[in-house]
PDB file of N, CA and C in Angstrom:
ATOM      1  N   UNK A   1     156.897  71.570  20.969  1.00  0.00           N
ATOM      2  CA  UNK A   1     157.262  71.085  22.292  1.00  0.00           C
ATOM      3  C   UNK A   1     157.031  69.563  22.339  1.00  0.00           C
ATOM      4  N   UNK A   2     157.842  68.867  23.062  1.00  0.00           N
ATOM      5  CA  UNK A   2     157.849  67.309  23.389  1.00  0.00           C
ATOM      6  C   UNK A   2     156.968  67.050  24.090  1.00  0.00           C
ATOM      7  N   UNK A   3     156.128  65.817  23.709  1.00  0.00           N
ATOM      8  CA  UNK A   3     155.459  65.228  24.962  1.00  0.00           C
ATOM      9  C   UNK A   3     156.168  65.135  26.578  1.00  0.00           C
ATOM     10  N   UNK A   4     156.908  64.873  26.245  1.00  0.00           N
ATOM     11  CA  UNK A   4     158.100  65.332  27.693  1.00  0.00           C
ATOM     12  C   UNK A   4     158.160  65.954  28.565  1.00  0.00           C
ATOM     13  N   UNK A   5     158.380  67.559  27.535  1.00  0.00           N
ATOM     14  CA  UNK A   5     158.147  68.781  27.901  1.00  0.00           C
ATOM     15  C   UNK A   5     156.791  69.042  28.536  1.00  0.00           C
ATOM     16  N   UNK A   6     155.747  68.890  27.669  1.00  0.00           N
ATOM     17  CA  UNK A   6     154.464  69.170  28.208  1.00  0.00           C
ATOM     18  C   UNK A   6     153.544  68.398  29.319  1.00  0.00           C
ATOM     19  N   UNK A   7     153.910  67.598  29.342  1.00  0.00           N
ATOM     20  CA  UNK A   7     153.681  66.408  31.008  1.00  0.00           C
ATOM     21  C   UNK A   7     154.700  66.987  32.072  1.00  0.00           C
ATOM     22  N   UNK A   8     156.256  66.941  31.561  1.00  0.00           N
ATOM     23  CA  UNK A   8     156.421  68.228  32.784  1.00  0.00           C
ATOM     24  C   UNK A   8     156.376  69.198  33.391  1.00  0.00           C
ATOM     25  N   UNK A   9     156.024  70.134  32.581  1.00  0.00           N
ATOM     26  CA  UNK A   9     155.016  71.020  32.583  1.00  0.00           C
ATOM     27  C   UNK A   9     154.010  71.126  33.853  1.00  0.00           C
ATOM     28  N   UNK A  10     152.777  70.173  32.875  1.00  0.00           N
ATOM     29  CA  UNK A  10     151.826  70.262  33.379  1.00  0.00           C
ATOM     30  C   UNK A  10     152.034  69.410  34.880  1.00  0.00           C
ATOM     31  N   UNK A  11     152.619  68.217  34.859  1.00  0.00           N
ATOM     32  CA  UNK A  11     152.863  67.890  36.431  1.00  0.00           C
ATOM     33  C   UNK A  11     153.299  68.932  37.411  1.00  0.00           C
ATOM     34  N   UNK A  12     154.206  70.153  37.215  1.00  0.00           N
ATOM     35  CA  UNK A  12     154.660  70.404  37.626  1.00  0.00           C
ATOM     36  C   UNK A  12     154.198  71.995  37.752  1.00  0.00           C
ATOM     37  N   UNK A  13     153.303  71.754  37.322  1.00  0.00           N
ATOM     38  CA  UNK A  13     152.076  72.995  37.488  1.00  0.00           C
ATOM     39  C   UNK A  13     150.875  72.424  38.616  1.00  0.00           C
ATOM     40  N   UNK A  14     150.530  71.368  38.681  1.00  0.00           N
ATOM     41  CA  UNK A  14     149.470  70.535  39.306  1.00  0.00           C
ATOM     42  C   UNK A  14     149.955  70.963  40.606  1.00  0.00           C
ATOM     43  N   UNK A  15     151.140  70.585  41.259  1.00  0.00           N
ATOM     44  CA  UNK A  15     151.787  70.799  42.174  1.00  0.00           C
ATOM     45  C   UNK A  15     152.198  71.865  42.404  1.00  0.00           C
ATOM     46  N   UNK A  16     151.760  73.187  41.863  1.00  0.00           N
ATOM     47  CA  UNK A  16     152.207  74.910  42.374  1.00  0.00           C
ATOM     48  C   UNK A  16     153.336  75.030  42.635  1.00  0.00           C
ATOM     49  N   UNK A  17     154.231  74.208  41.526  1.00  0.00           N
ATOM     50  CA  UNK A  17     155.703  74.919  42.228  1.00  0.00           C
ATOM     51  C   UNK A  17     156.238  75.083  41.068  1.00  0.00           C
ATOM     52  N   UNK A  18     157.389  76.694  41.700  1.00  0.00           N
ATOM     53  CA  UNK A  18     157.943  76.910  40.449  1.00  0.00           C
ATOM     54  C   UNK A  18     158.974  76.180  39.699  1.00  0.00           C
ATOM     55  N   UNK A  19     159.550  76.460  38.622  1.00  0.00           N
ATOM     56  CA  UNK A  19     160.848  75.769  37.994  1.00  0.00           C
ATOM     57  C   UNK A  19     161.900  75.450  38.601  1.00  0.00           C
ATOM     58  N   UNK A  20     161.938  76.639  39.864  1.00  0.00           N
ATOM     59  CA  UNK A  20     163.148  76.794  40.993  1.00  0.00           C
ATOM     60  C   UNK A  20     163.117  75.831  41.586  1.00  0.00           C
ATOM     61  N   UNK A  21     161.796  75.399  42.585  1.00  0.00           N
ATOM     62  CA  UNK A  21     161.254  74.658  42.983  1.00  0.00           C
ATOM     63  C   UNK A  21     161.461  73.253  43.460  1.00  0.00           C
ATOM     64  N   UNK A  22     160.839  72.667  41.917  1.00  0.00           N
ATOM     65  CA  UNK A  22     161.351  71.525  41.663  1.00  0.00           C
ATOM     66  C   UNK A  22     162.799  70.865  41.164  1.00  0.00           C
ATOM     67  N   UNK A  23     163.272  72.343  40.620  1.00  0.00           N
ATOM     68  CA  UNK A  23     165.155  71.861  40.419  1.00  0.00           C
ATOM     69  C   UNK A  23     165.730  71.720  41.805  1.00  0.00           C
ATOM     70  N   UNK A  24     165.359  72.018  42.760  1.00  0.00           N
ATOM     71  CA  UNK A  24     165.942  72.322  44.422  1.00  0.00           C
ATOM     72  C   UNK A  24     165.329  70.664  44.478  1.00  0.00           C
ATOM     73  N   UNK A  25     164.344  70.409  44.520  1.00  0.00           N
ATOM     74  CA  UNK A  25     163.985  68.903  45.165  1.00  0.00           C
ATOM     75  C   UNK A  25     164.495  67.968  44.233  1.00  0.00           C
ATOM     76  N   UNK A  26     164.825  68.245  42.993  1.00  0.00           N
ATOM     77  CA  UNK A  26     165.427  67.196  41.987  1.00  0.00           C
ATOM     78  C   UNK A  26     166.925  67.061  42.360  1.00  0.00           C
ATOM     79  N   UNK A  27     167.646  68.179  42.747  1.00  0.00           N
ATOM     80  CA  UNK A  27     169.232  68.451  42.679  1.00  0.00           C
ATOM     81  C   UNK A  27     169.443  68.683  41.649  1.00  0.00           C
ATOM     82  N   UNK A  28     169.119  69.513  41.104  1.00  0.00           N
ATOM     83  CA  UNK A  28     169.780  69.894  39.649  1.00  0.00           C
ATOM     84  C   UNK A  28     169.515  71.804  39.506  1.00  0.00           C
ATOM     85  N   UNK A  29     170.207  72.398  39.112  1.00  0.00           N
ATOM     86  CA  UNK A  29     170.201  73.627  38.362  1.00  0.00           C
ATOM     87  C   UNK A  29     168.760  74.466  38.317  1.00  0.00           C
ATOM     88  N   UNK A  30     168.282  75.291  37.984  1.00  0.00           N
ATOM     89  CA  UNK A  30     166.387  76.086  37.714  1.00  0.00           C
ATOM     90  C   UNK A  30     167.044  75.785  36.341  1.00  0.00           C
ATOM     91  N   UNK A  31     168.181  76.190  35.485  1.00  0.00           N
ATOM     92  CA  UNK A  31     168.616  76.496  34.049  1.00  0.00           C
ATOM     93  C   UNK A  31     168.412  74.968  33.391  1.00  0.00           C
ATOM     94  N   UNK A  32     168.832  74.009  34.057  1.00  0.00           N
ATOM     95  CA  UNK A  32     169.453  72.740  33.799  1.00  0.00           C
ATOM     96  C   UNK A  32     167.243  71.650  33.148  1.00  0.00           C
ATOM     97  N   UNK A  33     166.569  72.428  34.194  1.00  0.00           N
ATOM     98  CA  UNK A  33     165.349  72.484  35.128  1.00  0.00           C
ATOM     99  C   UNK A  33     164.309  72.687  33.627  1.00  0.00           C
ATOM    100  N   UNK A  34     165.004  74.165  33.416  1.00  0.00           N
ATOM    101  CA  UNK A  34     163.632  75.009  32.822  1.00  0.00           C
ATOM    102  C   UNK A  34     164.468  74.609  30.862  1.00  0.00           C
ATOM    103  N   UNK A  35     165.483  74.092  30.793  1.00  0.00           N
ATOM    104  CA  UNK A  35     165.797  73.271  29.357  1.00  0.00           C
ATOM    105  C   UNK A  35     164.666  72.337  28.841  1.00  0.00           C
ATOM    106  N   UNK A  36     164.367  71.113  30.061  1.00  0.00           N
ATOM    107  CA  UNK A  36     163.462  70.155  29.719  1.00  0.00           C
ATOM    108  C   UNK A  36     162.277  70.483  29.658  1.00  0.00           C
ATOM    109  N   UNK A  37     162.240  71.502  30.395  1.00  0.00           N
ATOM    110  CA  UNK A  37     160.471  71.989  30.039  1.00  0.00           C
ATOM    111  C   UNK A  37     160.428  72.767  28.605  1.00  0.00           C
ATOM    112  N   UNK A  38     161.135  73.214  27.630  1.00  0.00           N
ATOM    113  CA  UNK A  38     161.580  73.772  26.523  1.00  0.00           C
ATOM    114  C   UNK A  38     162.104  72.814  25.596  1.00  0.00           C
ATOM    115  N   UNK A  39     161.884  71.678  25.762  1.00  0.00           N
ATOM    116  CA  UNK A  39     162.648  70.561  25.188  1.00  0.00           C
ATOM    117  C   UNK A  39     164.089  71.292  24.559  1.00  0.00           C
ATOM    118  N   UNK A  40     164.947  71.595  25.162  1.00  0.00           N
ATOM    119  CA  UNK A  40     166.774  72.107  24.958  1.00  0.00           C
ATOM    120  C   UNK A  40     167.150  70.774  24.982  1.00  0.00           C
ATOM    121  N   UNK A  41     166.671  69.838  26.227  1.00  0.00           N
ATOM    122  CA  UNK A  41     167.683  68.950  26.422  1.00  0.00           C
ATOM    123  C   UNK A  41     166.692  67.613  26.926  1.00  0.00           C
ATOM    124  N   UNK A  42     166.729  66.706  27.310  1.00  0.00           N
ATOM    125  CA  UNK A  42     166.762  65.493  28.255  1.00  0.00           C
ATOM    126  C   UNK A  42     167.577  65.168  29.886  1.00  0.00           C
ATOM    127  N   UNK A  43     166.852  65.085  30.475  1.00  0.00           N
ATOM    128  CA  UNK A  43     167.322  64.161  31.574  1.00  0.00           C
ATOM    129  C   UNK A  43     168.163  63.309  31.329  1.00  0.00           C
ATOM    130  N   UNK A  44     169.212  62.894  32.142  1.00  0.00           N
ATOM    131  CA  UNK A  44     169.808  61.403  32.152  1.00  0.00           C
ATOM    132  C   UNK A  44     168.763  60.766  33.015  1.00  0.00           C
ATOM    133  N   UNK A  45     169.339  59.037  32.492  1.00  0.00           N
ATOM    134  CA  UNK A  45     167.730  57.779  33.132  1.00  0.00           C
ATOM    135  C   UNK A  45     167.644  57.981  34.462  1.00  0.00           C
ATOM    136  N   UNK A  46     168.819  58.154  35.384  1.00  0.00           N
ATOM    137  CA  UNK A  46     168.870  58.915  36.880  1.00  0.00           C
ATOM    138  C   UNK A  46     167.698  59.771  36.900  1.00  0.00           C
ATOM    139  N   UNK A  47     167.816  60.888  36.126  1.00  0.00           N
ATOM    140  CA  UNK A  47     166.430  61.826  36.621  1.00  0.00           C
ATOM    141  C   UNK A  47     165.395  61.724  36.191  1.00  0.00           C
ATOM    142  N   UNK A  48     165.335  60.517  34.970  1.00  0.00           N
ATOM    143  CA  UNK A  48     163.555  60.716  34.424  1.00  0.00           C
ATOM    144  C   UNK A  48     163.319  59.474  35.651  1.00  0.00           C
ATOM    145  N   UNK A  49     164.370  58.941  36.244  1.00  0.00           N
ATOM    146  CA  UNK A  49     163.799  58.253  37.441  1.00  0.00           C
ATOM    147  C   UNK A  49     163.104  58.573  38.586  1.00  0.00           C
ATOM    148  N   UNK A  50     164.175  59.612  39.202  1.00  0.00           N
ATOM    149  CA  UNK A  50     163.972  60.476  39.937  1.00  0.00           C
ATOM    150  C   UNK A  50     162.326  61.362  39.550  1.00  0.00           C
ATOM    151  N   UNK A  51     162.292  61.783  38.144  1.00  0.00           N
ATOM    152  CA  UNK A  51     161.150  62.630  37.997  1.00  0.00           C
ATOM    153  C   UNK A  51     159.808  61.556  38.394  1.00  0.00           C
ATOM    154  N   UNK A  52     159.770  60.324  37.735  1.00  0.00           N
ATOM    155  CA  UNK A  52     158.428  59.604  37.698  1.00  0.00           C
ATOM    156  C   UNK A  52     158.559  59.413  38.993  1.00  0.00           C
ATOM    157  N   UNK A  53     159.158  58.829  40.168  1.00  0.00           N
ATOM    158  CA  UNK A  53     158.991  58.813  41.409  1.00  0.00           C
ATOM    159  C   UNK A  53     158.035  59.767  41.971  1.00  0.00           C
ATOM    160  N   UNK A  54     159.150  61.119  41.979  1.00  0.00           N
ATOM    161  CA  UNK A  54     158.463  62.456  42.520  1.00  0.00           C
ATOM    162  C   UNK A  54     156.994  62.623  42.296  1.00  0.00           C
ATOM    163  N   UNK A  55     156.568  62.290  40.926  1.00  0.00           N
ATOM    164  CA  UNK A  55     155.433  63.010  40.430  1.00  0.00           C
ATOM    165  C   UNK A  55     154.292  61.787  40.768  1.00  0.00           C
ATOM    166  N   UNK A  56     155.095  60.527  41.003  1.00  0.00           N
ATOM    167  CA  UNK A  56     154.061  59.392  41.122  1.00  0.00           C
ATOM    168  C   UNK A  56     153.317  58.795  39.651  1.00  0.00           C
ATOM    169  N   UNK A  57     154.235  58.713  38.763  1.00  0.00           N
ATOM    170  CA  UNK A  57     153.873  58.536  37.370  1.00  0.00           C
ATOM    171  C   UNK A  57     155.101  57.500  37.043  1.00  0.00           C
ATOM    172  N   UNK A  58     155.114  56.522  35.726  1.00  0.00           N
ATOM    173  CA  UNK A  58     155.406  55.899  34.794  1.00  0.00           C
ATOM    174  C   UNK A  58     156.743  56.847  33.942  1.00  0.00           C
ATOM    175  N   UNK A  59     157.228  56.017  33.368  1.00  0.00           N
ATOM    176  CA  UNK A  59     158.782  57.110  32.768  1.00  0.00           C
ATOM    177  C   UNK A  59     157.910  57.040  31.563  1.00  0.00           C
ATOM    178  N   UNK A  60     157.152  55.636  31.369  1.00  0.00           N
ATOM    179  CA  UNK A  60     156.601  55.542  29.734  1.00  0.00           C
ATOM    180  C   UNK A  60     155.722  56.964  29.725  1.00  0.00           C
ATOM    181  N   UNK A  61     154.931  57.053  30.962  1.00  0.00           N
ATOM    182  CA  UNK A  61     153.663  58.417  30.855  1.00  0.00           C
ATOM    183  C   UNK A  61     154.591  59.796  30.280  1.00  0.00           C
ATOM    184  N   UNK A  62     155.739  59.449  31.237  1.00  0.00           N
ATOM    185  CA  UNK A  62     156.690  60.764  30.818  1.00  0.00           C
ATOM    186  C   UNK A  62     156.999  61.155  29.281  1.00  0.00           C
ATOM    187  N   UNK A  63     157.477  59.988  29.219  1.00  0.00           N
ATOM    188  CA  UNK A  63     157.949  60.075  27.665  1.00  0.00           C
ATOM    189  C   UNK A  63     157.011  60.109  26.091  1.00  0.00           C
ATOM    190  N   UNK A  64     155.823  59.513  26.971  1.00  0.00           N
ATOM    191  CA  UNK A  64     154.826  59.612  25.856  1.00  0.00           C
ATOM    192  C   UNK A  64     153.826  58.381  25.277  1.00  0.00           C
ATOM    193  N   UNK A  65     154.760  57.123  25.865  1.00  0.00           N
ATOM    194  CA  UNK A  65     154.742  56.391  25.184  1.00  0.00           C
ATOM    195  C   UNK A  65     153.549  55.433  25.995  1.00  0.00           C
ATOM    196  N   UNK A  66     152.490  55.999  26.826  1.00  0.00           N
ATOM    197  CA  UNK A  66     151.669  55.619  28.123  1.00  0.00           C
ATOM    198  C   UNK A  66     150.855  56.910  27.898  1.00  0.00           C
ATOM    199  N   UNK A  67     149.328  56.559  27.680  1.00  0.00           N
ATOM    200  CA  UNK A  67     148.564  58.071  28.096  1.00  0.00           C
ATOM    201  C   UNK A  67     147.739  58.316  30.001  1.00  0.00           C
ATOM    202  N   UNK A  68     148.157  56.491  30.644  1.00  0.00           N
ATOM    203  CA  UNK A  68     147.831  56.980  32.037  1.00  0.00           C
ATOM    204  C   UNK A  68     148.929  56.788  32.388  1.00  0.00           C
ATOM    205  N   UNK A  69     149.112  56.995  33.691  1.00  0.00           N
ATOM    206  CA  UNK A  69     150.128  57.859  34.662  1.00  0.00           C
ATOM    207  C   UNK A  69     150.552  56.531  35.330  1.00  0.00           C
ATOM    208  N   UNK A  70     150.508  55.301  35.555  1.00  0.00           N
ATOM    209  CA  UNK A  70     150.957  54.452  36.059  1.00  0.00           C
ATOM    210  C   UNK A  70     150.912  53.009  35.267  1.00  0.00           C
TER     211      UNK A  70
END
């Protein structure tokens, strides 16, 4: 699994919501949703935008390339 994967994950566990969840507040798919948490796929820069906003984090934290959150 991607560092990616597993920060979204875990953000998105912190926050008690399911996969459904957060694809409903992102605009995107649960399928489209529960890929990136499985590393299938990537975000376009639109949503790892969208994601670090939401979560209140860094795209670098997202991606790996940052071990704090801002």
């Amino acid at each position: 699994m991607s560092v990616f994967a597993e920060r979204l994950k875990e953000l998105r566990k912190e926050k008690y919501l399911t996969q459904k969840e957060i694809a409903n507040k992102l605009g995107v798919s649960r399928v489209a949703y529960t890929n990136w948490e499985n590393s299938k796929r990537e975000p376009n820069i639109e949503r790892f935008v969208k994601l670090a906003d939401y979560f209140n984090v860094s795209i670098d934290y997202l991606v790996g390339r940052k071990n704090h959150r801002k």
